[in-house]
C-alpha atoms as a PDB file:
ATOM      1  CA  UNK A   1     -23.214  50.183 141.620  1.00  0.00           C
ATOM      2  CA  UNK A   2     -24.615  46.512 142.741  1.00  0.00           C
ATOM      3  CA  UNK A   3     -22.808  42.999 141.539  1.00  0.00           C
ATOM      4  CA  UNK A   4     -20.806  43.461 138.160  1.00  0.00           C
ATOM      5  CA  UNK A   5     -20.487  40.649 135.985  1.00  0.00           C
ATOM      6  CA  UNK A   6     -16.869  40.145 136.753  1.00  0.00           C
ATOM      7  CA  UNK A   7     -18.033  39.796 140.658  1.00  0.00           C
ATOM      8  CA  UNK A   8     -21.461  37.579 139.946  1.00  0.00           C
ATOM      9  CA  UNK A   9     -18.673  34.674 137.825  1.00  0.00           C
ATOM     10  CA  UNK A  10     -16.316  35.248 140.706  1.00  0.00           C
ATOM     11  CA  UNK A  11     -18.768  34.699 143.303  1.00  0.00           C
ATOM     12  CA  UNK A  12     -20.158  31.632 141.366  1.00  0.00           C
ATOM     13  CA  UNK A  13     -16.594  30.240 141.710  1.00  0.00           C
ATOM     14  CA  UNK A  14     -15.867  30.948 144.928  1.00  0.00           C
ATOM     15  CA  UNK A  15     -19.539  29.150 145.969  1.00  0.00           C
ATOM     16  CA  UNK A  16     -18.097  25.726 144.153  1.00  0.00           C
ATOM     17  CA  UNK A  17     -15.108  25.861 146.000  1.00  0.00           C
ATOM     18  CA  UNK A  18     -16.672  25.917 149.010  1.00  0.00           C
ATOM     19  CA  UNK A  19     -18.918  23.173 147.927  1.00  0.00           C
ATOM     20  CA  UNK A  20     -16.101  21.158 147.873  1.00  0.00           C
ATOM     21  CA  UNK A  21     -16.034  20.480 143.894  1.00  0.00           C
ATOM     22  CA  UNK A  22     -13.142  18.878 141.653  1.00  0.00           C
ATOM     23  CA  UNK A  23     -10.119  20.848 140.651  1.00  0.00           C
ATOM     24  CA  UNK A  24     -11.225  19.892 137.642  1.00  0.00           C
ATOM     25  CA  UNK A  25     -14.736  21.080 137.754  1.00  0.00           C
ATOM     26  CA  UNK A  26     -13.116  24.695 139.064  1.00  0.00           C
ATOM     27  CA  UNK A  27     -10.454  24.851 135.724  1.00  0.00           C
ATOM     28  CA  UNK A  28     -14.066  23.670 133.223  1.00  0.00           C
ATOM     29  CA  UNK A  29     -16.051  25.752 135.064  1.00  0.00           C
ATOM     30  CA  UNK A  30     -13.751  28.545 134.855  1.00  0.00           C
ATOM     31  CA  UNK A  31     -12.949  28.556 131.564  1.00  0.00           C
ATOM     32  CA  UNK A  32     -16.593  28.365 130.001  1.00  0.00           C
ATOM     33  CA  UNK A  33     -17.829  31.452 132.064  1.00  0.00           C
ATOM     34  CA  UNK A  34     -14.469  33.368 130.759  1.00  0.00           C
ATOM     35  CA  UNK A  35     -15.850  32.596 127.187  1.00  0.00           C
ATOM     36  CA  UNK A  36     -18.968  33.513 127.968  1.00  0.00           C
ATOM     37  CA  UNK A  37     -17.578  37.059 129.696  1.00  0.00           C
ATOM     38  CA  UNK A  38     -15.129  37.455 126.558  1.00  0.00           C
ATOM     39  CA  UNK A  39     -18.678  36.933 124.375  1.00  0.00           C
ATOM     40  CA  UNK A  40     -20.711  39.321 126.169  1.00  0.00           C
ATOM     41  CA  UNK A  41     -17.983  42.304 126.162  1.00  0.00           C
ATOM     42  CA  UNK A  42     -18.108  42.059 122.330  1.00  0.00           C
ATOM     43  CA  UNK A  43     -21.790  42.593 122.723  1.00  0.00           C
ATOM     44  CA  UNK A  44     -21.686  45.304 125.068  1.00  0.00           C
ATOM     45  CA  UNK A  45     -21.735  43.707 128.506  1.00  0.00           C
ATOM     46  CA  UNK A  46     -18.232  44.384 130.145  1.00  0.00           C
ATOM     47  CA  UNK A  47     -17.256  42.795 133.031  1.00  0.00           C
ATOM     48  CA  UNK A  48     -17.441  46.073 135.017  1.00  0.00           C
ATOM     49  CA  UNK A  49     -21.325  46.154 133.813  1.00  0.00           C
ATOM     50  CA  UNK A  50     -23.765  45.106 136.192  1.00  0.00           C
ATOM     51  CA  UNK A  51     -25.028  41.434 136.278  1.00  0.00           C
ATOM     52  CA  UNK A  52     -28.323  42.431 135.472  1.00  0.00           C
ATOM     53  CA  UNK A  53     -27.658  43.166 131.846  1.00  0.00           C
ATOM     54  CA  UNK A  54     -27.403  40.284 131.629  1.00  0.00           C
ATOM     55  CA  UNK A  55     -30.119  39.200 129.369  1.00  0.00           C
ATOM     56  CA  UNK A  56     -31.905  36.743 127.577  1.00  0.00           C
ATOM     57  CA  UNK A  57     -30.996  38.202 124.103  1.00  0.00           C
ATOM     58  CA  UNK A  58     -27.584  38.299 125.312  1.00  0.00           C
ATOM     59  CA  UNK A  59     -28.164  34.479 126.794  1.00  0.00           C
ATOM     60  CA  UNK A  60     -29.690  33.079 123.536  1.00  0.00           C
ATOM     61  CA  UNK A  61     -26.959  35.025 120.794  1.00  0.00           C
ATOM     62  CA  UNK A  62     -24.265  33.088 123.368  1.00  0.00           C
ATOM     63  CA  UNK A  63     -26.379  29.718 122.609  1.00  0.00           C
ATOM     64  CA  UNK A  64     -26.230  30.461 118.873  1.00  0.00           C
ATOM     65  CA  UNK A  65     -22.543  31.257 118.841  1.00  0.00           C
ATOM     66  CA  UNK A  66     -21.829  27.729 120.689  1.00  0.00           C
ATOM     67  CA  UNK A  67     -23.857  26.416 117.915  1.00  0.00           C
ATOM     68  CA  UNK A  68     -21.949  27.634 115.038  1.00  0.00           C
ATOM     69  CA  UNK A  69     -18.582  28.090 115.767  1.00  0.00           C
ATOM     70  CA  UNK A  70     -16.106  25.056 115.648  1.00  0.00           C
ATOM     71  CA  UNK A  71     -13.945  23.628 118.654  1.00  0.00           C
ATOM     72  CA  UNK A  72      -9.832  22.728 118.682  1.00  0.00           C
ATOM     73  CA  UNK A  73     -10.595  19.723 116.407  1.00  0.00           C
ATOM     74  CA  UNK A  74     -11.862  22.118 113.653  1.00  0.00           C
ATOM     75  CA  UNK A  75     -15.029  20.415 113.872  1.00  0.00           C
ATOM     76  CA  UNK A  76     -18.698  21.811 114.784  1.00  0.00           C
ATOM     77  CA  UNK A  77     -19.224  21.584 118.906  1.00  0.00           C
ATOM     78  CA  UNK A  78     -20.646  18.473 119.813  1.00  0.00           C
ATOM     79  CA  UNK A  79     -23.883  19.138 121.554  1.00  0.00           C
ATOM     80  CA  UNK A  80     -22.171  17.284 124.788  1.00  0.00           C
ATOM     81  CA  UNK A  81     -19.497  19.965 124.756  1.00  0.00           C
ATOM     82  CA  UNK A  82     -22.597  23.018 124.320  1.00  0.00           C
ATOM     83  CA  UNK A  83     -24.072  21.413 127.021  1.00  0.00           C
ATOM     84  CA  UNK A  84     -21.171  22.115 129.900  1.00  0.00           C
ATOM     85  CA  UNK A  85     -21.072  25.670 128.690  1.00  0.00           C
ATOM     86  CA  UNK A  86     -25.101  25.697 129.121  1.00  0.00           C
ATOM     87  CA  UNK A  87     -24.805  24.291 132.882  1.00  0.00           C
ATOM     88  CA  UNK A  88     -22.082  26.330 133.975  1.00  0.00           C
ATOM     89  CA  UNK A  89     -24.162  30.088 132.536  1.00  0.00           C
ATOM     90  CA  UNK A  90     -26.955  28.620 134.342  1.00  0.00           C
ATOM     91  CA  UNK A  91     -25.485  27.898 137.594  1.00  0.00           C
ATOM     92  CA  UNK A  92     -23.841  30.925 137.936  1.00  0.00           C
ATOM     93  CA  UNK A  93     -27.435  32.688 137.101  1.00  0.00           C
ATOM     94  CA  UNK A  94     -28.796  30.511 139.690  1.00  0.00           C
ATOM     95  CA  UNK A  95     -26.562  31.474 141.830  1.00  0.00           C
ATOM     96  CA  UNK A  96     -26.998  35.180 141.392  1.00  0.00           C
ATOM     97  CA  UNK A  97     -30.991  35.256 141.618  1.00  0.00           C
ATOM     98  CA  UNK A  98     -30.861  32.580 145.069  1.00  0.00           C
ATOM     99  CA  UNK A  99     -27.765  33.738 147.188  1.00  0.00           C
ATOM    100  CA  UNK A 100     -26.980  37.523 145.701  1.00  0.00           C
ATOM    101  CA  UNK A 101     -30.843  37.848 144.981  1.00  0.00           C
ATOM    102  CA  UNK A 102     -29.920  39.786 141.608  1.00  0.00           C
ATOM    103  CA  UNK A 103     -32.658  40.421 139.068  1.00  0.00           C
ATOM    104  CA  UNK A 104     -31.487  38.059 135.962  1.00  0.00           C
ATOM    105  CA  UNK A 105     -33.357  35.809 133.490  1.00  0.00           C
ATOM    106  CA  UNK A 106     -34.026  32.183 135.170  1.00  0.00           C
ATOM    107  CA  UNK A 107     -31.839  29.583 135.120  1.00  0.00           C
ATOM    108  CA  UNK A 108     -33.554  27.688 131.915  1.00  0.00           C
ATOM    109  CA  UNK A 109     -33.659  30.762 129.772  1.00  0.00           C
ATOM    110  CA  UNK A 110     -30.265  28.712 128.798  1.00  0.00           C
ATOM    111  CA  UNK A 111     -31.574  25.564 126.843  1.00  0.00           C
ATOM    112  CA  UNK A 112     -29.321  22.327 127.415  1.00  0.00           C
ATOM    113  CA  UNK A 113     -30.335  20.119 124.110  1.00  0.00           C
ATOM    114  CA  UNK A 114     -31.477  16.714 124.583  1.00  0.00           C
ATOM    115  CA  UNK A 115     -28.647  14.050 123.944  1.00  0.00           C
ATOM    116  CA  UNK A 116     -29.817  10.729 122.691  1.00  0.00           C
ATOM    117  CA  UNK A 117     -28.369   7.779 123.580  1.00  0.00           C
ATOM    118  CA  UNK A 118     -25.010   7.289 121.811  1.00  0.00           C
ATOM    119  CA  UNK A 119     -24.035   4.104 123.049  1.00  0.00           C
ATOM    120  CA  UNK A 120     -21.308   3.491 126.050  1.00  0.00           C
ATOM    121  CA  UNK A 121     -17.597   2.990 124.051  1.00  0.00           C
ATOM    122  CA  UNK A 122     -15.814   0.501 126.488  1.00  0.00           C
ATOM    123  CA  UNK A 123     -12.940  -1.414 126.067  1.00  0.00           C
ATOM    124  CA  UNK A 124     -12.352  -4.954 126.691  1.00  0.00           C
ATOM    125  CA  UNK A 125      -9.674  -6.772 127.774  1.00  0.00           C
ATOM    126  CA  UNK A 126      -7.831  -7.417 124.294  1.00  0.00           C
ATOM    127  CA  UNK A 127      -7.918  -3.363 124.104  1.00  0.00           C
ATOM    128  CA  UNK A 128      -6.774  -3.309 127.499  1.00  0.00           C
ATOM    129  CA  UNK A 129      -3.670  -5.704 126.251  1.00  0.00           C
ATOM    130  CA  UNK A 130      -2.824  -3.343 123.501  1.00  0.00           C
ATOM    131  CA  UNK A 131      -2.439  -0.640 125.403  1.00  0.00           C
ATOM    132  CA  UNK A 132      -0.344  -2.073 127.946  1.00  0.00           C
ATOM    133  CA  UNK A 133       1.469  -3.458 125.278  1.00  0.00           C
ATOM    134  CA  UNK A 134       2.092   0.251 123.986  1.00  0.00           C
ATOM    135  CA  UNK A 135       4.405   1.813 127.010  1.00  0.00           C
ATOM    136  CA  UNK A 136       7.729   2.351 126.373  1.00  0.00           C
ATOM    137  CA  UNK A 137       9.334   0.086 128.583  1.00  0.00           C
ATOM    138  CA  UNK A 138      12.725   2.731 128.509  1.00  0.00           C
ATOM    139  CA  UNK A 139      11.054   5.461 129.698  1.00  0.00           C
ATOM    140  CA  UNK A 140      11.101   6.330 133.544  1.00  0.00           C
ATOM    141  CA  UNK A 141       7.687   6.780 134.101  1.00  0.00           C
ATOM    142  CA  UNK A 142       6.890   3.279 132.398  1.00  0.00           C
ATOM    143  CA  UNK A 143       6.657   1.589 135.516  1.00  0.00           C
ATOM    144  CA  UNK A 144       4.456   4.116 136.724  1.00  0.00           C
ATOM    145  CA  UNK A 145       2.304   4.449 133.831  1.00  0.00           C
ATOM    146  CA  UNK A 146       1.746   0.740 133.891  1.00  0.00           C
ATOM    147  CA  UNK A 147       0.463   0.445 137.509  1.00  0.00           C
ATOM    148  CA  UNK A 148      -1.780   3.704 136.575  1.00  0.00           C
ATOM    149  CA  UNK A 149      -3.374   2.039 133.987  1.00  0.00           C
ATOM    150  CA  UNK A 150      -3.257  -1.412 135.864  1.00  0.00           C
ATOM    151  CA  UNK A 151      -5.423   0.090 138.309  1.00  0.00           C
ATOM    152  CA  UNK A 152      -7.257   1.786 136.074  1.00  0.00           C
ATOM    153  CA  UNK A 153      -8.839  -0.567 134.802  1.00  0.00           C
ATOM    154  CA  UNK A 154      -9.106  -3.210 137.883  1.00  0.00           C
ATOM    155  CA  UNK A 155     -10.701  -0.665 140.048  1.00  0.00           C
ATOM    156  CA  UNK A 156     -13.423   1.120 137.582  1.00  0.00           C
ATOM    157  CA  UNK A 157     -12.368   4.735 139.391  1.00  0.00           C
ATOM    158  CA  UNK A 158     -13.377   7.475 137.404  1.00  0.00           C
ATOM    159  CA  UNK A 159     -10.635   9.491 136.344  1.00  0.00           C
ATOM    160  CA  UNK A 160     -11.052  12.209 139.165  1.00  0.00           C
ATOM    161  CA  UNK A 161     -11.289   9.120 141.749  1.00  0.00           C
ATOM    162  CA  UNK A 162      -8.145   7.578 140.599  1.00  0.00           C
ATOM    163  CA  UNK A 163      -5.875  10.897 141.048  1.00  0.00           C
ATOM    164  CA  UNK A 164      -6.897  11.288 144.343  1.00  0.00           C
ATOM    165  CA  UNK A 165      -6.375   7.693 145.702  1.00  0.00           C
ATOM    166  CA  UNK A 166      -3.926   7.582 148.941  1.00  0.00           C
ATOM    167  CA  UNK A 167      -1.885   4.933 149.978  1.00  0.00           C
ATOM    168  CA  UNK A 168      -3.834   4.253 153.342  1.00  0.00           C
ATOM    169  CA  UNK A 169      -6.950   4.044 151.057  1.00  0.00           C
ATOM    170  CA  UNK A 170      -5.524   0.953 149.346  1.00  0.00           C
ATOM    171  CA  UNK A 171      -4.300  -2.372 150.768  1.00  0.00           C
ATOM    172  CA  UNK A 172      -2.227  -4.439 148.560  1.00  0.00           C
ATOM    173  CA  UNK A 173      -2.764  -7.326 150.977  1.00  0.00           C
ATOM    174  CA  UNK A 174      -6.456  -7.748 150.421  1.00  0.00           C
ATOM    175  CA  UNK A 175      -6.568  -6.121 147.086  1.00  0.00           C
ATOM    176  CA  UNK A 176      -9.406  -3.700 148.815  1.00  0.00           C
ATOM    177  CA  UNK A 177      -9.545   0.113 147.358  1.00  0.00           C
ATOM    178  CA  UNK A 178     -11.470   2.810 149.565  1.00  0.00           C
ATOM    179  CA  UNK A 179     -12.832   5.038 146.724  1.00  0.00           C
ATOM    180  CA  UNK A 180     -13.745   9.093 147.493  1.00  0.00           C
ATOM    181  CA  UNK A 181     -16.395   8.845 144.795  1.00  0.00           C
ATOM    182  CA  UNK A 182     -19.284  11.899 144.057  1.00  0.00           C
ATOM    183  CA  UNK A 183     -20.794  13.584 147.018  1.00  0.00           C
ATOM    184  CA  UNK A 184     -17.716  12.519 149.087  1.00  0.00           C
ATOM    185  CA  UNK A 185     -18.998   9.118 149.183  1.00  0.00           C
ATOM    186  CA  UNK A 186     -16.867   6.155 150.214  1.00  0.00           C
ATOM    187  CA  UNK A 187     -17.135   2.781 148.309  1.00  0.00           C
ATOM    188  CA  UNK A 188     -15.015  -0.225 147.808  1.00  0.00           C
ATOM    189  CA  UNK A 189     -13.753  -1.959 145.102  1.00  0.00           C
ATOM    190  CA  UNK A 190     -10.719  -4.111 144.106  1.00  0.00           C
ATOM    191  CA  UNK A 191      -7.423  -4.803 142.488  1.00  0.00           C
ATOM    192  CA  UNK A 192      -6.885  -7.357 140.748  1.00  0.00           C
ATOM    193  CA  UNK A 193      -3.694  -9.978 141.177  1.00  0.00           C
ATOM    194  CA  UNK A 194      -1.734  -8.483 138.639  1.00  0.00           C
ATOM    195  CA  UNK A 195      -2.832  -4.670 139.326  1.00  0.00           C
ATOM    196  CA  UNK A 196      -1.879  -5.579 142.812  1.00  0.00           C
ATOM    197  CA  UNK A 197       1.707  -6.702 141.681  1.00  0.00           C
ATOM    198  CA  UNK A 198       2.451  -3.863 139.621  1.00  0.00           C
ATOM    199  CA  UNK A 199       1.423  -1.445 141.703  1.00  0.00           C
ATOM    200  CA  UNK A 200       3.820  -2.934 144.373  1.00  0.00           C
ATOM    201  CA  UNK A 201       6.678  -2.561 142.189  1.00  0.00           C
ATOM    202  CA  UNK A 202       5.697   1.162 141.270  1.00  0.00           C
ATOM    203  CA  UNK A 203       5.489   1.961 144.871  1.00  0.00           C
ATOM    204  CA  UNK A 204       8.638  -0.161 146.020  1.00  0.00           C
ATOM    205  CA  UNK A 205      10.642   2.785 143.694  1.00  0.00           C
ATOM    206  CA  UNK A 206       8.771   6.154 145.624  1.00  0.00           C
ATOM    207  CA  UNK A 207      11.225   7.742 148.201  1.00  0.00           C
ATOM    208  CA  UNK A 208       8.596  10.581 148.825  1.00  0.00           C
ATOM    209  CA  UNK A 209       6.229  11.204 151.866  1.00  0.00           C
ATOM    210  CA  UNK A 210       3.154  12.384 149.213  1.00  0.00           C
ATOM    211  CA  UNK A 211      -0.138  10.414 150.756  1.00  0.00           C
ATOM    212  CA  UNK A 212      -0.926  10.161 147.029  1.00  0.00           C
ATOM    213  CA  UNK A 213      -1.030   6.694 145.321  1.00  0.00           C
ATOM    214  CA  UNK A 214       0.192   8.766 142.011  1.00  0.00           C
ATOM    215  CA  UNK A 215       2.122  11.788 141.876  1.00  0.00           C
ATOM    216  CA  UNK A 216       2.893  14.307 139.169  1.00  0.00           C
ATOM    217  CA  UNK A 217       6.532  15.596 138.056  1.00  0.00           C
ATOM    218  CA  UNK A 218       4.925  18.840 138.407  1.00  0.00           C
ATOM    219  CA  UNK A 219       5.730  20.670 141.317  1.00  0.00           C
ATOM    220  CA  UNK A 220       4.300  23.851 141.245  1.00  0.00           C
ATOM    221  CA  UNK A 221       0.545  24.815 140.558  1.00  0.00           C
ATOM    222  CA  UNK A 222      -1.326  27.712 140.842  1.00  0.00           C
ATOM    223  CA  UNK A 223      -3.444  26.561 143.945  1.00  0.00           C
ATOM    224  CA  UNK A 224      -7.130  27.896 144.959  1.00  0.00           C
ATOM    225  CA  UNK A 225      -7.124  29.446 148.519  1.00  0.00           C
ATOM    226  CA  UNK A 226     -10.171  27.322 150.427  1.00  0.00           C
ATOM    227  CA  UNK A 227     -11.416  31.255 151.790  1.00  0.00           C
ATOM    228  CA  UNK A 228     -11.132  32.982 148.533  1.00  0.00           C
ATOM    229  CA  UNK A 229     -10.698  31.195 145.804  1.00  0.00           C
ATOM    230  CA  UNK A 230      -7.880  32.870 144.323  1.00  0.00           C
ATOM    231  CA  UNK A 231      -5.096  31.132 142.947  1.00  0.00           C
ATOM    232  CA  UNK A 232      -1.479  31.955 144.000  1.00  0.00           C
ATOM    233  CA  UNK A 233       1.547  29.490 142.513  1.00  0.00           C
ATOM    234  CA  UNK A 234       2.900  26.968 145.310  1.00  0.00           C
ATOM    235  CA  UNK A 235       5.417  24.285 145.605  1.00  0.00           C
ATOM    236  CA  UNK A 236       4.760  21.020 146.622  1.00  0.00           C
ATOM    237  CA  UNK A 237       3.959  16.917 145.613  1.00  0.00           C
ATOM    238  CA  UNK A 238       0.938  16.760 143.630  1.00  0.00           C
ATOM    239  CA  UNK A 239      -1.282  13.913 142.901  1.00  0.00           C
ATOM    240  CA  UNK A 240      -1.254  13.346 139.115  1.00  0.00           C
ATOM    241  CA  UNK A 241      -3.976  15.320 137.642  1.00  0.00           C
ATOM    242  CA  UNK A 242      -6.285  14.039 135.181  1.00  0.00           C
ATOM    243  CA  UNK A 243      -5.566  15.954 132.582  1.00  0.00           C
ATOM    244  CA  UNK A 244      -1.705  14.335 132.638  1.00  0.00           C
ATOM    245  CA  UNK A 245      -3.632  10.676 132.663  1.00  0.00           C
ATOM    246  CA  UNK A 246      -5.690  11.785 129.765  1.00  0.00           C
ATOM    247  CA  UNK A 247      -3.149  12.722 127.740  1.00  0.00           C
ATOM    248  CA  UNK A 248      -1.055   9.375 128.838  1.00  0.00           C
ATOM    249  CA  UNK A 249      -4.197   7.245 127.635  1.00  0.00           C
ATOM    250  CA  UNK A 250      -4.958   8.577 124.427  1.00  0.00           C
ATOM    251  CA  UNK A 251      -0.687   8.880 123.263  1.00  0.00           C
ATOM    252  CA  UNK A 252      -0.660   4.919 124.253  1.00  0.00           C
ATOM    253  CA  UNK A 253      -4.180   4.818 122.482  1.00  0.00           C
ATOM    254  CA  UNK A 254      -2.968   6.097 119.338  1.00  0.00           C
ATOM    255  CA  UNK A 255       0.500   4.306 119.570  1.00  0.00           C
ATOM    256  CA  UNK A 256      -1.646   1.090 120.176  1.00  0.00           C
ATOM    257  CA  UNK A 257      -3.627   1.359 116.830  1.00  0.00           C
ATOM    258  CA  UNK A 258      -6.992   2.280 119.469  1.00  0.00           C
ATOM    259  CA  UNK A 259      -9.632   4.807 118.211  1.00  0.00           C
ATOM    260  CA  UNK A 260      -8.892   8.695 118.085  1.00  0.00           C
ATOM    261  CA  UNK A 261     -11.769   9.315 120.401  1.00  0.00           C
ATOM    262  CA  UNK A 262     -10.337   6.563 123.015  1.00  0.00           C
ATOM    263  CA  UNK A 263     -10.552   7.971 126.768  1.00  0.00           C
ATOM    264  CA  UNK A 264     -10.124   6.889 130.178  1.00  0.00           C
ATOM    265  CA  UNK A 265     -13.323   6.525 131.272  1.00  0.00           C
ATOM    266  CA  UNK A 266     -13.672   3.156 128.599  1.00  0.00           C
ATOM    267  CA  UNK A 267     -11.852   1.455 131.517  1.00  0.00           C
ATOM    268  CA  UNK A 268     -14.608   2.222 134.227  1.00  0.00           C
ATOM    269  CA  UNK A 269     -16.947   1.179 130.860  1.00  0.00           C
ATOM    270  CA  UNK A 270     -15.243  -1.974 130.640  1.00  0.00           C
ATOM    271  CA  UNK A 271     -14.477  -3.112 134.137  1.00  0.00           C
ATOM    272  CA  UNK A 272     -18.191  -2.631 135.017  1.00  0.00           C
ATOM    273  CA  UNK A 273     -19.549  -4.766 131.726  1.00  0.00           C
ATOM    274  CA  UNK A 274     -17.345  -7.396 132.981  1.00  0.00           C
ATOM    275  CA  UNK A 275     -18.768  -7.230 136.654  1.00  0.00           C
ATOM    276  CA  UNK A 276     -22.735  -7.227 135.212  1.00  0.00           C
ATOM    277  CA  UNK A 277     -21.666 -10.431 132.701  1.00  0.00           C
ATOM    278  CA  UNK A 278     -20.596 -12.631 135.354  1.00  0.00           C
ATOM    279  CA  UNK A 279     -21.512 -11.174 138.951  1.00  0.00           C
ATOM    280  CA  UNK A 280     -24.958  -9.246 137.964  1.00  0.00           C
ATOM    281  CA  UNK A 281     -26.097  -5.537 137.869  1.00  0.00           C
ATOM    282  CA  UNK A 282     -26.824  -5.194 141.443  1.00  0.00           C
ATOM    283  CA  UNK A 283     -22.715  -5.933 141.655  1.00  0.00           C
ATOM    284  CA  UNK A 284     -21.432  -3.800 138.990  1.00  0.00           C
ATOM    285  CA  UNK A 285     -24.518  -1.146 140.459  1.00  0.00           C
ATOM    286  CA  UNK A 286     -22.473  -1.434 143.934  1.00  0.00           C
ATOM    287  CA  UNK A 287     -18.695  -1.181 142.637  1.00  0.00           C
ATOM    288  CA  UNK A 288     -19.627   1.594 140.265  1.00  0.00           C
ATOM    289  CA  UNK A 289     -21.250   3.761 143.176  1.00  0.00           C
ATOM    290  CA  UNK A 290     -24.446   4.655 141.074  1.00  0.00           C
ATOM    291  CA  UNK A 291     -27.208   5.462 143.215  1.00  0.00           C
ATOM    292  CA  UNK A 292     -29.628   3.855 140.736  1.00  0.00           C
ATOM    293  CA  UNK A 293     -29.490   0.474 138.723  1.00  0.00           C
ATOM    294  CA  UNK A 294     -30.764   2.685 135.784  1.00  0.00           C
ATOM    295  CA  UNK A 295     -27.308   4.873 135.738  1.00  0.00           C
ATOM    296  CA  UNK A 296     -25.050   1.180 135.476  1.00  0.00           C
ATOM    297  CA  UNK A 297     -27.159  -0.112 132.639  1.00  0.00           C
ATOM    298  CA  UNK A 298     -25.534   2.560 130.619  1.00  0.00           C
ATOM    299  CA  UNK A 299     -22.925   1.156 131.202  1.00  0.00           C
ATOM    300  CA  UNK A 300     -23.255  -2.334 130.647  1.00  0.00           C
ATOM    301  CA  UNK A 301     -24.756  -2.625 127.099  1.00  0.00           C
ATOM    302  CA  UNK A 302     -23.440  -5.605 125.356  1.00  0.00           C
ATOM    303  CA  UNK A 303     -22.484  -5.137 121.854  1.00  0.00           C
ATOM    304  CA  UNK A 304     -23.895  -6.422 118.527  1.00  0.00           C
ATOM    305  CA  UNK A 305     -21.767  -9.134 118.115  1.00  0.00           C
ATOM    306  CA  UNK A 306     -22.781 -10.171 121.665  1.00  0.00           C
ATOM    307  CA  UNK A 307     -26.293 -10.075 121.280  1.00  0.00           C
ATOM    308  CA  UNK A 308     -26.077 -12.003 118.168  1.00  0.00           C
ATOM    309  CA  UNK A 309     -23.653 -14.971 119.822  1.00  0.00           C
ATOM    310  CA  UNK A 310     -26.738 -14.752 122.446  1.00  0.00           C
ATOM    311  CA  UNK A 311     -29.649 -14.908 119.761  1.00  0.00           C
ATOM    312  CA  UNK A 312     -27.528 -18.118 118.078  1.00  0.00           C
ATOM    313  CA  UNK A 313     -27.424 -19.699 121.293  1.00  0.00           C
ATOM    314  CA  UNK A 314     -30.780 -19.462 122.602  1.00  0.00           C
ATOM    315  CA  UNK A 315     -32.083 -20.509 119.040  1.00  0.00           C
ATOM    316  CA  UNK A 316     -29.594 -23.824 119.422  1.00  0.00           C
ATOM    317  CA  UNK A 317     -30.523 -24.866 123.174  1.00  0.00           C
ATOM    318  CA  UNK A 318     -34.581 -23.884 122.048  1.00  0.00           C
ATOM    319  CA  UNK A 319     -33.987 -26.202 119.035  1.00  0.00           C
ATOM    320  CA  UNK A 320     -32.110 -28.721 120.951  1.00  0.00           C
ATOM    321  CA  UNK A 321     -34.664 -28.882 123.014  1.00  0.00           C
ATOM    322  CA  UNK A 322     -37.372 -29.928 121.337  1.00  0.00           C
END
């Protein structure tokens, strides 16, 4: 018998760590294509079948399913959230009919729906204060959790940049930050005075040798082997994963009076609106790492309010003028 199932998904995995891609992306990645697996054994397909029944009926119920059943908030999928499973089924096809050269429905066969513009949440510097404000200050990771978020926020990392900053990546001197961003791309940006300050203090309390400019209380994780991809438990220091950060933002969020839906990446949001206001595009374009100016305006939409204080002004000054 060719490829089963269970080998095509394992294969896919394997490929991505090779490619290099986030932890993160791996654990996503994984755990949409295990859904998909679990779906298609209750419709037959086991993952001792082979790949190639694998088939567009099957592909399209899967869709449907996505579509109609409700996520851990108890609410209908977003279409976001349908999308990820869509790209990870089709990659893993992709992968199967260009590098195993397996006969299985193209790629597109899985739809990805077309997600208007919802607007860019960011979060300003009065939300930035609240949070802050929100740490418990007798808690032994406050100090630590206050330089995170201090950093955060100064540097406009995305979360997956921030966990894997080192300490020879940032200077504390110049306020320069060396950031690994997409494609294993280096780019600077900057702390800020205060950012620099408290990250000082956090690191003035580490009596570890971890390279890692935050580490996790976790010591043990099930670890990928670079060959294989399979995961065997080891014991080590671990860079703070962003799961632990995103859990950290949205409990000072909540505690803070902030939105349910508040996440991490409204720091990047609002560190790059306030580059574009007062530096220009082409600035926040550069400290963002976006190939193209198009991707940062996305970022940087001003808000009603804004747009009104501008119409007011612009009618004053034209009126003044006359």
């Amino acid at each position: 018998m060719g490829t089963t199932v269970a080998q095509l998904k394992d294969a896919y995995l394997q490929h991505l760590v090779l490619k290099g891609r986030s932890e993160r992306t791996l654990e996503g990645y994984g755990a949409y294509l295990s859904e998909f697996l679990e779906f298609a054994a209750q419709n037959g397909v086991l993952p001792t079948s082979p790949a190639t029944a694998l088939d567009r009926p099957l592909l399209t119920a899967f869709q449907v399913r996505l579509a109609t059943r409700n996520g851990p908030s108890g609410k209908k999928l977003s279409l976001a959230t349908r999308n990820l499973f869509g790209s990870a089924v089709r990659g893993m096809l992709r992968h199967g009919v260009t590098v195993l050269d397996l006969k299985l429905p193209a790629p597109d066969t899985v739809v990805l729906a077309k997600v208007g513009d919802r607007g860019t949440r960011r979060m300003d510097t009065d939300d930035f204060e609240r949070i802050v404000a929100a740490i418990a200050t007798d808690t032994p990771q406050a100090l630590r959790d206050r330089a995170l978020l201090e950093v955060l926020f100064a540097t406009g990392c995305r979360l997956s940049e921030l966990c894997g900053l080192t300490r020879r990546r940032v200077n504390l001197k110049t306020r320069e930050v060396e950031v690994m961003g997409k494609g294993k791309k280096i780019r600077g940006t900057f702390l800020t005075d205060t950012a620099a300050d408290w990250l000082q203090r956090y690191l003035n309390t580490r009596r570890d040798e971890s390279p890692y400019l935050f580490i996790s209380r976790q010591t043990v994780r099930n670890v990928p082997d670079p060959k294989t991809g399979e995961r065997t438990p080891k014991k080590d220091l671990y860079p703070l994963h962003p799961n632990t950060v995103e859990h950290i933002v949205k409990q000072l969020a909540l505690r803070a009076g902030l939105p349910d839906e508040f996440s991490p990446h409204w720091f990047r949001h609002g560190r790059l609106t306030i580059i574009a206001r007062h530096a220009g595009l082409l600035a926040a374009q550069e400290l963002a790492g976006h190939a193209s100016p198009e991707t940062t305006k996305r970022y940087t939409k001003i808000t009603g309010s804004e747009l009104k204080r501008h119409f007011d002004d612009a009618d004053k000054r034209e009126r003044g003028s006359d």
